[in-house]
N, C-alpha and C. Protein backbone atom coordinates (compact mmCIF):
# COMPACT_ATOMS: atom_id res chain seq x y z
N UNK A 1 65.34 44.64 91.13
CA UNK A 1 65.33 43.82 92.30
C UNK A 1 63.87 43.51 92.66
N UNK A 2 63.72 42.31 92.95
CA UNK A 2 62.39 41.80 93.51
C UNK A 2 62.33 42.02 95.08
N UNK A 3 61.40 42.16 95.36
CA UNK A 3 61.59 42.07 97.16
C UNK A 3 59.74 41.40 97.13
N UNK A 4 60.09 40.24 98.55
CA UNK A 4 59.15 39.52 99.01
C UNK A 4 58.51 40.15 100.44
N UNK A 5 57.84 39.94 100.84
CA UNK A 5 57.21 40.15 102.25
C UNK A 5 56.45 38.99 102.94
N UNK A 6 56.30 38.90 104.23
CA UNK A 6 55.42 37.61 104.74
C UNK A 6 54.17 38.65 105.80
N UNK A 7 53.19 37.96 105.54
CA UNK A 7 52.56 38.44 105.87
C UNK A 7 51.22 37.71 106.59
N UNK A 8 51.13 37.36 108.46
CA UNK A 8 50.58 36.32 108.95
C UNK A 8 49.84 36.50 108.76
N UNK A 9 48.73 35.47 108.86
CA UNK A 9 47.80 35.39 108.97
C UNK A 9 47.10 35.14 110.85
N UNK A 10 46.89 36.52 110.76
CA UNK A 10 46.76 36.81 112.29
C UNK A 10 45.67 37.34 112.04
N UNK A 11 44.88 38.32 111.21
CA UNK A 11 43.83 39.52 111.29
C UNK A 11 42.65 38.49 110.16
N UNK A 12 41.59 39.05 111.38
CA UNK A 12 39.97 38.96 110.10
C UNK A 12 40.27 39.58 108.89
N UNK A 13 39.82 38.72 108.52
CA UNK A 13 39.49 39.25 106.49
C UNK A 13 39.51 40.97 106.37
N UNK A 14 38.51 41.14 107.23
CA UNK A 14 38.09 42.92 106.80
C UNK A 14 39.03 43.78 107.22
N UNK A 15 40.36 43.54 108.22
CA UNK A 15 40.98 43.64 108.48
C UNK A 15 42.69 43.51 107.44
N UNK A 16 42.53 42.01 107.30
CA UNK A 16 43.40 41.85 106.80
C UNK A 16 43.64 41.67 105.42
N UNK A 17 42.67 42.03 104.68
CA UNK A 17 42.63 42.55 103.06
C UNK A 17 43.45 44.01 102.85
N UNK A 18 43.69 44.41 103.68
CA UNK A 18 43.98 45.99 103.58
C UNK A 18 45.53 45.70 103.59
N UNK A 19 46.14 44.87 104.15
CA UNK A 19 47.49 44.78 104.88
C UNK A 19 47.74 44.29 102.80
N UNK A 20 46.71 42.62 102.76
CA UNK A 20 47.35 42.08 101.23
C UNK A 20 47.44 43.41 100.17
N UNK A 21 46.73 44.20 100.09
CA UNK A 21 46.40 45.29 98.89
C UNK A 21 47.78 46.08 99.30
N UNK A 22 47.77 46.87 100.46
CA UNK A 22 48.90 47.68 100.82
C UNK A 22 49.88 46.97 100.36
N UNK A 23 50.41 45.73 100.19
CA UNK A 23 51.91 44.93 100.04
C UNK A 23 51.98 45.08 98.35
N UNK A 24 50.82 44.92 97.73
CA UNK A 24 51.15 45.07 96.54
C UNK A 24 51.22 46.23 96.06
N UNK A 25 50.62 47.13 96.38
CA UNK A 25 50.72 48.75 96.29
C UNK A 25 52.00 49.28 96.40
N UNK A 26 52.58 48.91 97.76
CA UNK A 26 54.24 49.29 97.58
C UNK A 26 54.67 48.42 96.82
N UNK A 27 54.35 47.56 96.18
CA UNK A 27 55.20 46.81 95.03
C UNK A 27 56.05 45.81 95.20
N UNK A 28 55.64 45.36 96.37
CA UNK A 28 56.09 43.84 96.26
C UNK A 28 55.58 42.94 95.47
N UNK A 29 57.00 42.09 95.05
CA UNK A 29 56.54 41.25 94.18
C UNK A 29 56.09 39.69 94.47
N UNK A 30 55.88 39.26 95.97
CA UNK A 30 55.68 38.33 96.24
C UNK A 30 55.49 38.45 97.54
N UNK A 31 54.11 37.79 98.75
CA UNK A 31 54.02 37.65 99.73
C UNK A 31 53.61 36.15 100.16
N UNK A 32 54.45 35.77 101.13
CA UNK A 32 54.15 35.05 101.60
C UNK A 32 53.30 34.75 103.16
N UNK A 33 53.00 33.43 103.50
CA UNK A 33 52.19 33.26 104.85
C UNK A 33 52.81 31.94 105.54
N UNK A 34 52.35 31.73 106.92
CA UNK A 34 52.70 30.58 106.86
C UNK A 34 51.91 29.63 107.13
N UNK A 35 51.95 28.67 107.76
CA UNK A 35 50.79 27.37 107.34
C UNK A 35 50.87 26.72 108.47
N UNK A 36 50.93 27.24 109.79
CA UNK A 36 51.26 26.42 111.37
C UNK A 36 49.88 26.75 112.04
N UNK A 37 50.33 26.01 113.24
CA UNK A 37 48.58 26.01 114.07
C UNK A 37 48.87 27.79 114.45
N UNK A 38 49.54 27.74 115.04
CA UNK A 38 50.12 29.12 115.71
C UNK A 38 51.37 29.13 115.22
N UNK A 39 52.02 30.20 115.83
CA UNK A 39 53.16 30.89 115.82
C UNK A 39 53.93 31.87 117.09
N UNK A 40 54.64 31.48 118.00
CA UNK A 40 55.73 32.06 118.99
C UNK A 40 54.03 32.97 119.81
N UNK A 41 54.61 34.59 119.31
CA UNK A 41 53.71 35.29 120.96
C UNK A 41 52.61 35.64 120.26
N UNK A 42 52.01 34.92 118.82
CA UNK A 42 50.61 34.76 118.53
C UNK A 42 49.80 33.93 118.93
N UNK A 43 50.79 32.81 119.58
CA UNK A 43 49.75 31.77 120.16
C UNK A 43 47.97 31.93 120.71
N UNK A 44 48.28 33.09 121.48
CA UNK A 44 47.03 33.10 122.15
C UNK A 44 45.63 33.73 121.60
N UNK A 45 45.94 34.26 119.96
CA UNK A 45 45.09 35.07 119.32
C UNK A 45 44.78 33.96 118.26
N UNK A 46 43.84 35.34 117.49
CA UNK A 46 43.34 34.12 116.36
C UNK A 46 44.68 34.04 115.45
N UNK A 47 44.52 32.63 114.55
CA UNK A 47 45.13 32.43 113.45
C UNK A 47 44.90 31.53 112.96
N UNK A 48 44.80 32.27 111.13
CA UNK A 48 44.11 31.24 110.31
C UNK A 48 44.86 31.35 109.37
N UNK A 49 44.17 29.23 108.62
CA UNK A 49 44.43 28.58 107.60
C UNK A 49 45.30 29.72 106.49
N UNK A 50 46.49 29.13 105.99
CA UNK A 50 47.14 29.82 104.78
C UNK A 50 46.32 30.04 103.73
N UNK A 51 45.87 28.45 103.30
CA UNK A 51 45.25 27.99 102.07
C UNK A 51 44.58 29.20 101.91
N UNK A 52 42.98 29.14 103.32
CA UNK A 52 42.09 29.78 102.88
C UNK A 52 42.45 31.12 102.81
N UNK A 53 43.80 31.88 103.58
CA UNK A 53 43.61 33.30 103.41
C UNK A 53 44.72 33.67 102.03
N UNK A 54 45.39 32.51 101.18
CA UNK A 54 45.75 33.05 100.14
C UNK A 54 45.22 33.27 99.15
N UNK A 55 43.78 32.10 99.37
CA UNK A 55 42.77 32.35 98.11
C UNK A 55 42.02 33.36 98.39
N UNK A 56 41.87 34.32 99.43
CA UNK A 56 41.08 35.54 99.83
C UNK A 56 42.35 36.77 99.11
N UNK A 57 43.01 35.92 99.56
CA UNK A 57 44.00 37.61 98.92
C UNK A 57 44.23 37.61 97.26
N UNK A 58 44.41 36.35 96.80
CA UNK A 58 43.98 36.73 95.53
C UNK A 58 42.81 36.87 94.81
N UNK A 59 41.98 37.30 95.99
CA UNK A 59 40.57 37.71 95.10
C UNK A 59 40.64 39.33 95.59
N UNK A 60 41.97 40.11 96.54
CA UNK A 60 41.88 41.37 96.51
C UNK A 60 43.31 41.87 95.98
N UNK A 61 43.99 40.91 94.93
CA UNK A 61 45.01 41.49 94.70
C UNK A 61 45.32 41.11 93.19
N UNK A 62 46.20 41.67 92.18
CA UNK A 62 46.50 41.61 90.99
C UNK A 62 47.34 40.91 90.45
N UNK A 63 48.31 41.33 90.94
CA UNK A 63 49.86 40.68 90.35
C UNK A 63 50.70 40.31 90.78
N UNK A 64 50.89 40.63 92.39
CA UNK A 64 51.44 39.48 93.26
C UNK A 64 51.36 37.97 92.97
N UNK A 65 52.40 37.71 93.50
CA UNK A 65 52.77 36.42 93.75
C UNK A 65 52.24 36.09 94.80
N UNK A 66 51.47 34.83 95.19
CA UNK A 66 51.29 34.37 96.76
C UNK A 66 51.91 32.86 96.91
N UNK A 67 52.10 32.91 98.16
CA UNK A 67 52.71 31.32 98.17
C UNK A 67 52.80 31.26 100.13
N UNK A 68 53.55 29.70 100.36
CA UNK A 68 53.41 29.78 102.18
C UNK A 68 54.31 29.41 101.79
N UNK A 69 55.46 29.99 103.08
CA UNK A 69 56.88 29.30 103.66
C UNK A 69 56.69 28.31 104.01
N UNK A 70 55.60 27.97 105.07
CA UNK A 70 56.10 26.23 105.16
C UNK A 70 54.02 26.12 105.08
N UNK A 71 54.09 24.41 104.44
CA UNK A 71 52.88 23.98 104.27
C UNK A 71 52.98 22.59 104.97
N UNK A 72 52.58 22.34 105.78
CA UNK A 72 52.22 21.63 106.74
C UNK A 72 51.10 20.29 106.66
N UNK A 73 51.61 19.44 107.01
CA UNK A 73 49.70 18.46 107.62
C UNK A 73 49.50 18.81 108.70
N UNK A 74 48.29 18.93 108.80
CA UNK A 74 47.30 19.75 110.18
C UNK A 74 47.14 17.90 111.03
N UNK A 75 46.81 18.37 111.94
CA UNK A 75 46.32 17.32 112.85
C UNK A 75 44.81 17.54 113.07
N UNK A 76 44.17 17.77 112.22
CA UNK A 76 42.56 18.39 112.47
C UNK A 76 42.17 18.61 111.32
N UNK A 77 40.50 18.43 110.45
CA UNK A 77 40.27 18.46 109.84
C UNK A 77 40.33 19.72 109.06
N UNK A 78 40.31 20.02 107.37
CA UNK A 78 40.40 21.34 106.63
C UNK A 78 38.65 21.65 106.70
N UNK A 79 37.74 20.78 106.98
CA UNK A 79 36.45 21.39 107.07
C UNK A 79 35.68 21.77 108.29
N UNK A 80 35.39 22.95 107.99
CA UNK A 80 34.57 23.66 109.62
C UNK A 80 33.39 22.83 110.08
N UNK A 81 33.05 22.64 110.76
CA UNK A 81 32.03 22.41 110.78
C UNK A 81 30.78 22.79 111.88
C-alpha cells in the first residue's frame, strides 16, 4: 500500500525541511502541497508559493514523490521583488 500526505506550506524553510524529511522517513510515498494565496484559519500567517517550496523539498528529500493538489493562477506576480 502506498500512502500520501499533504503537507502546507505554512513554516520557514528551516523549519519546514524537517516536517519534508520526517514524511519521507516514515515512508510516505508521496506528499503533497497546495498552491492558494491562503488557506481557511491560516489566513493570517505566513504562506508560501508551492512551486518554490516543492523545489526546496526536493533538494532535502530522496524518493518521494512531490506534487500540489490544486495549482492555481496567482493574481500577482511569481517574482519578488
Amino acid at each position: 500500500m502506498r500512502l500520501s500526505t499533504v503537507i502546507l506550506p505554512i513554516h520557514r524553510w528551516a523549519e519546514g525541511q524537517k516536517t519534508w524529511r520526517q514524511a519521507e522517513e516514515l515512508g510516505f510515498h508521496t506528499a503533497y502541497t497546495y498552491d492558494h494565496l491562503s488557506w481557511r484559519t491560516f489566513r493570517d500567517g505566513p504562506w508560501f508559493g508551492a512551486i518554490p517550496t516543492l523545489t526546496a523539498a526536493a533538494t532535502v528529500t530522496r524518493s518521494m514523490r512531490l506534487g500540489t493538489l490544486v495549482t492555481s493562477v496567482k493574481p500577482r506576480s511569481p517574482v519578488t521583488r
